[in-house]
N, C-alpha and C. Protein backbone atom coordinates (compact mmCIF):
# COMPACT_ATOMS: atom_id res chain seq x y z
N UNK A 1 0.81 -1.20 0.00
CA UNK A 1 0.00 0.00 0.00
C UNK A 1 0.85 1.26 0.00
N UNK A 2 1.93 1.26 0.48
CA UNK A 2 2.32 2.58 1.01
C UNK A 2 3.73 2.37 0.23
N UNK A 3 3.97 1.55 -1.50
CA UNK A 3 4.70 1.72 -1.91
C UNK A 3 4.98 2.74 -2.79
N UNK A 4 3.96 2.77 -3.79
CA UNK A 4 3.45 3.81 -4.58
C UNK A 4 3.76 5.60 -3.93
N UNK A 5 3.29 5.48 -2.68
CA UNK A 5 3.71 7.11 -2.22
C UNK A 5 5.28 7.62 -2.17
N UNK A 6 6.55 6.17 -2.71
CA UNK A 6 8.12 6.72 -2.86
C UNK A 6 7.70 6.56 -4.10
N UNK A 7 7.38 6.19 -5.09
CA UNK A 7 7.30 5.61 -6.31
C UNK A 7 8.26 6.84 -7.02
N UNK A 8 9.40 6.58 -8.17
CA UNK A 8 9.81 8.06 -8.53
C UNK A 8 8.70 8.27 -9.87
N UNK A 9 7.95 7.87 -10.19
CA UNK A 9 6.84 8.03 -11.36
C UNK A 9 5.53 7.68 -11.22
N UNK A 10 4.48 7.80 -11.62
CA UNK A 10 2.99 7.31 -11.75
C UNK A 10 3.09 6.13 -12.99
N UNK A 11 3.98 6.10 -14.00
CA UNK A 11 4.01 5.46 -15.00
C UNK A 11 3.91 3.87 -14.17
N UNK A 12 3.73 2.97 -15.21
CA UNK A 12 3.51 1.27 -15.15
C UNK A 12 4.45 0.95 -15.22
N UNK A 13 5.76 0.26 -14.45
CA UNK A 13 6.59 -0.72 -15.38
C UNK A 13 6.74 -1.73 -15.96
N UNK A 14 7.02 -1.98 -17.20
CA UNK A 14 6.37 -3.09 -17.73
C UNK A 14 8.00 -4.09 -18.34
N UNK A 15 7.69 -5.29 -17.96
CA UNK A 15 9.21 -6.29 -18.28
C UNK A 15 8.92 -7.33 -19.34
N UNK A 16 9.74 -6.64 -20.49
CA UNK A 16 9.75 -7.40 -22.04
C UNK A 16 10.66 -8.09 -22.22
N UNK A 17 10.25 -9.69 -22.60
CA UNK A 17 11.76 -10.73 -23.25
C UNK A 17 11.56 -10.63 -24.75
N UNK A 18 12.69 -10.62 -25.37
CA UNK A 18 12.49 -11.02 -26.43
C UNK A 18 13.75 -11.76 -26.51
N UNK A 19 13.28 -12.44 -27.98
CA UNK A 19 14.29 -13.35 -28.70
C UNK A 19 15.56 -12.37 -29.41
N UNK A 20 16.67 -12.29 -30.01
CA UNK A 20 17.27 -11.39 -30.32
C UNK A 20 18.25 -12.28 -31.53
N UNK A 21 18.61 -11.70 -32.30
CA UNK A 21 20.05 -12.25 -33.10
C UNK A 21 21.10 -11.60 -32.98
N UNK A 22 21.57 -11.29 -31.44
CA UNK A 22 22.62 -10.76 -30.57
C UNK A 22 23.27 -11.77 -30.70
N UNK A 23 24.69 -11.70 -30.93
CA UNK A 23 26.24 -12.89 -30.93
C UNK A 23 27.45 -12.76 -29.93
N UNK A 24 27.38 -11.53 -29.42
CA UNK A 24 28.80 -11.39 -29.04
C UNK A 24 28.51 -10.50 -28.30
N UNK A 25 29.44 -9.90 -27.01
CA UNK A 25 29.60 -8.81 -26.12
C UNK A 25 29.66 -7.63 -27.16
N UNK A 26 30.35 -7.80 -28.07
CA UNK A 26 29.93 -6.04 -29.07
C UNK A 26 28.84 -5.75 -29.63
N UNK A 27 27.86 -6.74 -29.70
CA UNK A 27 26.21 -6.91 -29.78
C UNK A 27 25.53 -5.81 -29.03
N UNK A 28 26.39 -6.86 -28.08
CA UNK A 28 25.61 -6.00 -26.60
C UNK A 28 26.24 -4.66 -26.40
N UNK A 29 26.74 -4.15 -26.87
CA UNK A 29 27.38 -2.94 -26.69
C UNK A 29 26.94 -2.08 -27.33
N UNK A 30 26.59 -2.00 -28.78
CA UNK A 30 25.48 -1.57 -29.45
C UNK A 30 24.38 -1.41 -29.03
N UNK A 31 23.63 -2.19 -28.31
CA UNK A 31 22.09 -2.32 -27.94
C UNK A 31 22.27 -1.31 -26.63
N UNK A 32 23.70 -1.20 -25.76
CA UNK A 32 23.98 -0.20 -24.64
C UNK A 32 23.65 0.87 -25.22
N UNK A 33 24.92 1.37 -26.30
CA UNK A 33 24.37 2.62 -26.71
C UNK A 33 23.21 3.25 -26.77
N UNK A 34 22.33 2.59 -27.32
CA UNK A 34 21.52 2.68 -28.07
C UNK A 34 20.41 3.19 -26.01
N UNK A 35 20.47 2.39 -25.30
CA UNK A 35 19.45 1.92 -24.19
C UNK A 35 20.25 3.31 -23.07
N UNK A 36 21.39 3.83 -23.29
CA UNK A 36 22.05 4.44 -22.41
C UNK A 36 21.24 6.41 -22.88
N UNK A 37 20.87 6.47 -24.28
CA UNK A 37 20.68 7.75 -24.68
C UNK A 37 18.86 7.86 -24.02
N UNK A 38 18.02 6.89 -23.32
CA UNK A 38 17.01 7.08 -22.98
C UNK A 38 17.02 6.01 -21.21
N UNK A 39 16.56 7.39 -20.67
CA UNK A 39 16.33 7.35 -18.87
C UNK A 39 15.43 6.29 -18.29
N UNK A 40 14.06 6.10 -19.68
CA UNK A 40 13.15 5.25 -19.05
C UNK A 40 13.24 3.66 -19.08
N UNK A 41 14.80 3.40 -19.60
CA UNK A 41 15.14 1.82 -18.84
C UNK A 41 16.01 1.69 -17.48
N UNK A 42 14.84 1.16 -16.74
CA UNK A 42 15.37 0.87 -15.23
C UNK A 42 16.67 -0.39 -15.36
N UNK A 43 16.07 -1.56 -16.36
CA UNK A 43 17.27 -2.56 -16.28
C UNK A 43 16.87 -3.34 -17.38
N UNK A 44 18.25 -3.79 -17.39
CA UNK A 44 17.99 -4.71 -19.15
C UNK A 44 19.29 -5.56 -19.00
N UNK A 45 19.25 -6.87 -19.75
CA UNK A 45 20.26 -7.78 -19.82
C UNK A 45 20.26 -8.40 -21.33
N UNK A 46 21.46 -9.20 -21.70
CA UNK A 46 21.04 -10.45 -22.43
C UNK A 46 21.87 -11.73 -21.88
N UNK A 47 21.07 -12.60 -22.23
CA UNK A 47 21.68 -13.88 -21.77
C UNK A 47 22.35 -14.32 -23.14
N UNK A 48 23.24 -14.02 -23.22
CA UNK A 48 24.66 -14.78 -24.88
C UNK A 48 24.93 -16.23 -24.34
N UNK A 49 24.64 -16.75 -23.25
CA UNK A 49 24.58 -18.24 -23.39
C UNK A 49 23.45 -19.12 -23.84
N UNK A 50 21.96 -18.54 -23.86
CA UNK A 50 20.86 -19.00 -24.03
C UNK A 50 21.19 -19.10 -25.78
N UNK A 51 20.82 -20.17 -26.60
CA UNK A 51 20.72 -20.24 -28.05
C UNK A 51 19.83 -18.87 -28.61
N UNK A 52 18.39 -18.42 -27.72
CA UNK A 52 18.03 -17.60 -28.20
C UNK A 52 18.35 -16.16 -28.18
N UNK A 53 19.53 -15.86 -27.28
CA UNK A 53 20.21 -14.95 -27.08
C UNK A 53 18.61 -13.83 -26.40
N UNK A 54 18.01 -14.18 -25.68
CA UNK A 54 16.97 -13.48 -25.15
C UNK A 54 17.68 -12.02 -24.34
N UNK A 55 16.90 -10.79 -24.73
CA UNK A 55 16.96 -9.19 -24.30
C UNK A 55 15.59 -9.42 -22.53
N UNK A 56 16.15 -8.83 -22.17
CA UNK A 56 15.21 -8.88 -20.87
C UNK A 56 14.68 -7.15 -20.32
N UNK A 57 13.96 -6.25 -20.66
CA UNK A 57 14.14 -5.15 -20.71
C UNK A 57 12.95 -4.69 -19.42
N UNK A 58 13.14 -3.90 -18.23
CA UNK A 58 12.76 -3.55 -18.00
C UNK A 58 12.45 -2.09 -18.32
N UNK A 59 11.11 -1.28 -17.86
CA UNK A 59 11.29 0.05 -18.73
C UNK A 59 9.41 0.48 -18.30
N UNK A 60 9.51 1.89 -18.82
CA UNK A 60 7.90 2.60 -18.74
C UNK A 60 7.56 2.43 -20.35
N UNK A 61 8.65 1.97 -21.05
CA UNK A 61 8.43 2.56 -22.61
C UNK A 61 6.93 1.38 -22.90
N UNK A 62 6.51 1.55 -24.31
CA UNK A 62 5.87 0.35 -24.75
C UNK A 62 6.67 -0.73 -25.34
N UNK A 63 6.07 -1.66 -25.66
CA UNK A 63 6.92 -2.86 -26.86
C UNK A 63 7.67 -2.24 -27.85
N UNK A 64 6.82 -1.64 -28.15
CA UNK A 64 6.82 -1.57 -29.86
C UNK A 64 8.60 0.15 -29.65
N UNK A 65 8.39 0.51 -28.54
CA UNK A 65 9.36 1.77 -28.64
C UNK A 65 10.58 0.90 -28.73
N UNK A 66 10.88 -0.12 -27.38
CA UNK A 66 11.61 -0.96 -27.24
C UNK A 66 12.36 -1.75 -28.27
N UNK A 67 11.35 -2.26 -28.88
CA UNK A 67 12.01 -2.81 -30.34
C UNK A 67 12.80 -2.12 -31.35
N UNK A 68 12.16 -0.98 -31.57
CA UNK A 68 12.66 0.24 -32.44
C UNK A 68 14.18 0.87 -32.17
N UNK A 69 14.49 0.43 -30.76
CA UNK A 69 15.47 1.18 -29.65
C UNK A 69 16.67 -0.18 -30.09
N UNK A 70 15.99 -1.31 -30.26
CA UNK A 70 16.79 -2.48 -30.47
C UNK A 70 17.06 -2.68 -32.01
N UNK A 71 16.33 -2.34 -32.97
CA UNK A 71 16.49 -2.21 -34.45
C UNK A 71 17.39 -1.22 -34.68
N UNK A 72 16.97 0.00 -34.09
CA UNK A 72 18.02 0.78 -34.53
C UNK A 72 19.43 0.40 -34.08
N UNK A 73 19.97 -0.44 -32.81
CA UNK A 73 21.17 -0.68 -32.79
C UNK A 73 21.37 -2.09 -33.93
N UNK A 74 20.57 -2.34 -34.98
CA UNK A 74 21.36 -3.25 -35.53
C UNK A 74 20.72 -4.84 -35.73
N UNK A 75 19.33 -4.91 -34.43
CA UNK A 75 19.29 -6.38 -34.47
C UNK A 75 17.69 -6.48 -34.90
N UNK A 76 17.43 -7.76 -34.84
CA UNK A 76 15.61 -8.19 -35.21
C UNK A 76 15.56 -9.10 -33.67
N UNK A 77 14.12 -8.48 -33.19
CA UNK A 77 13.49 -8.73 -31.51
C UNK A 77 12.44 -9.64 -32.28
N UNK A 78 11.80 -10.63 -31.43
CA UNK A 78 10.80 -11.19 -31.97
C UNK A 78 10.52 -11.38 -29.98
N UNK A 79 9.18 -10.99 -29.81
CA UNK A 79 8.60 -10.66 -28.30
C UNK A 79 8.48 -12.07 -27.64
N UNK A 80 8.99 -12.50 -26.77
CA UNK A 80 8.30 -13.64 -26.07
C UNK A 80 7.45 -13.58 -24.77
N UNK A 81 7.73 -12.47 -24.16
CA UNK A 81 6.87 -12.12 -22.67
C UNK A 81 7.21 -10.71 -22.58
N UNK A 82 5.48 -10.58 -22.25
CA UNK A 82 5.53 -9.43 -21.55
C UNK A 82 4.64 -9.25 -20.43
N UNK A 83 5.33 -8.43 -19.21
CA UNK A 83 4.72 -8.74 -18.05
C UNK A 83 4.42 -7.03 -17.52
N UNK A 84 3.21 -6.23 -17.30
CA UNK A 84 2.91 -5.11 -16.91
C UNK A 84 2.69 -5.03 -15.29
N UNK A 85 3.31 -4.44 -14.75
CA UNK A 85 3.25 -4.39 -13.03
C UNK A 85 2.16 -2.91 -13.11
């Protein structure tokens, strides 16, 4: 109940996996860039051991910004979960 009153936003956060055709730590370094020029990702990973190389993005953004944020560094997202708090 009385989390919401520290909350630093009113916004939803919402946590997106996707699939990725990320290969390598300079993959991921690209997709940094790219995630470092906008404030509204709280946290994001990829797992480069998983075959599907899955993006884990937390964030206020929508899907669809997210993806765009990930295209423009270079790669193709295909969505597997998404979870809205």
């Amino acid at each position: 109940m009385f989390s919401n009153i520290f909350s630093k936003s009113k916004t939803k956060s919402s946590k997106y996996i996707f699939n990725t055709n990320v290969k390598c730590s300079g993959c991921v370094q690209k997709i940094e860039k790219e995630f470092q020029a906008i404030s509204n990702i709280s946290e994001w990973n990829v797992d480069l051991n998983s075959p599907d190389k899955p993006l884990t993005v937390v964030t206020d953004l929508s899907q669809k910004e997210v993806q765009k944020l990930i295209e423009k560094a270079g790669f193709t997202t295909k969505i597997v979960s998404s979870d809205t708090n």
